[in-house]
Every structure is written in structure tokens, then in C-alpha cells.
Protein backbone atom coordinates (compact mmCIF):
# COMPACT_ATOMS: atom_id res chain seq x y z
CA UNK A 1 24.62 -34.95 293.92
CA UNK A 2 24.93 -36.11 290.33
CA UNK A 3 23.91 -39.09 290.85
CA UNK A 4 20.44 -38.39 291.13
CA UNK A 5 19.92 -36.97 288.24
CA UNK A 6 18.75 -38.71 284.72
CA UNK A 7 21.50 -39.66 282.77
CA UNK A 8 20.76 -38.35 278.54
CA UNK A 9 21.30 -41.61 276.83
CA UNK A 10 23.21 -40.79 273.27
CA UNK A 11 20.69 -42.12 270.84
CA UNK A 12 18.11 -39.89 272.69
CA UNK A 13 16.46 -36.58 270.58
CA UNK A 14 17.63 -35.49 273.80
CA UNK A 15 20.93 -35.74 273.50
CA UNK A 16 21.06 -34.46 269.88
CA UNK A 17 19.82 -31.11 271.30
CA UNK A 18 22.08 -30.86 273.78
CA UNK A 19 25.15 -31.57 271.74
CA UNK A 20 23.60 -28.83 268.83
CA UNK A 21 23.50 -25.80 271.32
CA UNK A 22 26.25 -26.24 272.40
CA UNK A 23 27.66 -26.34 269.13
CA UNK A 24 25.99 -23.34 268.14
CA UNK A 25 27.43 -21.74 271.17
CA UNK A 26 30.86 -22.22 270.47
CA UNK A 27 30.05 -21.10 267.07
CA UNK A 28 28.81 -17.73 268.17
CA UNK A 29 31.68 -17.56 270.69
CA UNK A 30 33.87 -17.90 267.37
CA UNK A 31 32.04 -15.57 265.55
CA UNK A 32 32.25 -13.03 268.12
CA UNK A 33 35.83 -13.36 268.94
CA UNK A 34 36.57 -12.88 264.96
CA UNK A 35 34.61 -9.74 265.13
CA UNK A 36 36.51 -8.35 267.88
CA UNK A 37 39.71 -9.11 266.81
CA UNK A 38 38.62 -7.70 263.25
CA UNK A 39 37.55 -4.39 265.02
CA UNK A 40 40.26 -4.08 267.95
CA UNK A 41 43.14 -4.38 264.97
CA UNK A 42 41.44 -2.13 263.01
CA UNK A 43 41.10 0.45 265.94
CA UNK A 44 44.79 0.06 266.38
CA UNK A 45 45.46 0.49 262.73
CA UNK A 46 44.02 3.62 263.01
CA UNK A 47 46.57 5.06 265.20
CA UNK A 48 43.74 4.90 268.15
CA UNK A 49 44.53 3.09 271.71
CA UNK A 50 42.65 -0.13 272.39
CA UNK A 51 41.51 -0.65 275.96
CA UNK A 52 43.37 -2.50 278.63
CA UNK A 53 44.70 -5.02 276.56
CA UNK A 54 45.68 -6.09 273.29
CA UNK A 55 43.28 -7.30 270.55
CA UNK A 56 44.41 -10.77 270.67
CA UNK A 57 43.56 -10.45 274.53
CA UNK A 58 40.00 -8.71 273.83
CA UNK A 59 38.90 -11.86 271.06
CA UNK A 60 40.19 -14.84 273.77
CA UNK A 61 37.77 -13.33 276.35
CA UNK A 62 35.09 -13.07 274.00
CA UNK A 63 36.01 -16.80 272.72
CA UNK A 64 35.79 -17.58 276.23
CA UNK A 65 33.03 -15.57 277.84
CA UNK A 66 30.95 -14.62 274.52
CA UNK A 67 27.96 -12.23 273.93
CA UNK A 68 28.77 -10.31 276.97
CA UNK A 69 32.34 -10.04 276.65
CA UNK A 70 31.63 -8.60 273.44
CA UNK A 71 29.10 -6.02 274.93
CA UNK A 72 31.41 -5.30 277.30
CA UNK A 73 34.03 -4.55 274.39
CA UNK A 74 31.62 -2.44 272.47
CA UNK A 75 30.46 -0.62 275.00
CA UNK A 76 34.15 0.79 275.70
CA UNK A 77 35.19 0.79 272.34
CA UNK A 78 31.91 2.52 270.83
CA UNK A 79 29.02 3.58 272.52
CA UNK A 80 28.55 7.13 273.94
CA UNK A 81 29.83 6.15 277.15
CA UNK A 82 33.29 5.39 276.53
CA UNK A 83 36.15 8.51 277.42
CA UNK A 84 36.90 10.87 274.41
């Protein structure tokens, strides 16, 4: 129930940090997205197959799910795992 909890008033320190991670969040998300669009273009560029999807696909997951969307990226894109 929602009610119950302690509402952050706006003036309140509080507040302020609230509103500046999430900030930086969506900052990193944006950062990360760039990244993998940056790297998923240039893998097609090089005449190599991106996996499942399209880079534009790969960079709105990240945008949306972040640091481990882009792990999940690198991890078939470059580390020792992924298929020759």
C-alpha cells in the first residue's frame, strides 16, 4: 500500500538525490545505447552478421534495460564465448 509510505517533499536534500540518480541513470542508459549502436554498425560495416537483431534494435534495449543489456551484447558480440 502506498499510502503508508513517507511521501519525499520537493524542497527536501531528499528529493534532490533522488531526482540526480535517476538522471545519471538515464545518462548511462544513453551512453550505453550510443556505444552499442557505434559498435553493432561498425560490426555490420565490416561485412560481419550482428546477432538477432539489428543495431538500432540492440541500442533501444540497452536504452531501455542498460548495463546488462549491454553485457549481454558484448558478451555475444566479443568475448570468447560467442560462435566463430
Amino acid at each position: 500500500n502506498l499510502d503508508s509510505l513517507p511521501a519525499i517533499e520537493t524542497g527536501s536534500p531528499l528529493f534532490a538525490l533522488v531526482i540526480l540518480f535517476w538522471a545519471m541513470t538515464a545518462y548511462v542508459h544513453i551512453l550505453f545505447a550510443a556505444a552499442v549502436n557505434r559498435d553493432a554498425t561498425s560490426i555490420e560495416r565490416a561485412g560481419r552478421e550482428v546477432e538477432l537483431v539489428a543495431p538500432a534494435v540492440w541500442a533501444t534495449a540497452t536504452l531501455l534495460g542498460g548495463v546488462i543489456v549491454a553485457a549481454i551484447y558484448w558478451f555475444m558480440h566479443h568475448s570468447a564465448l560467442r560462435r566463430p
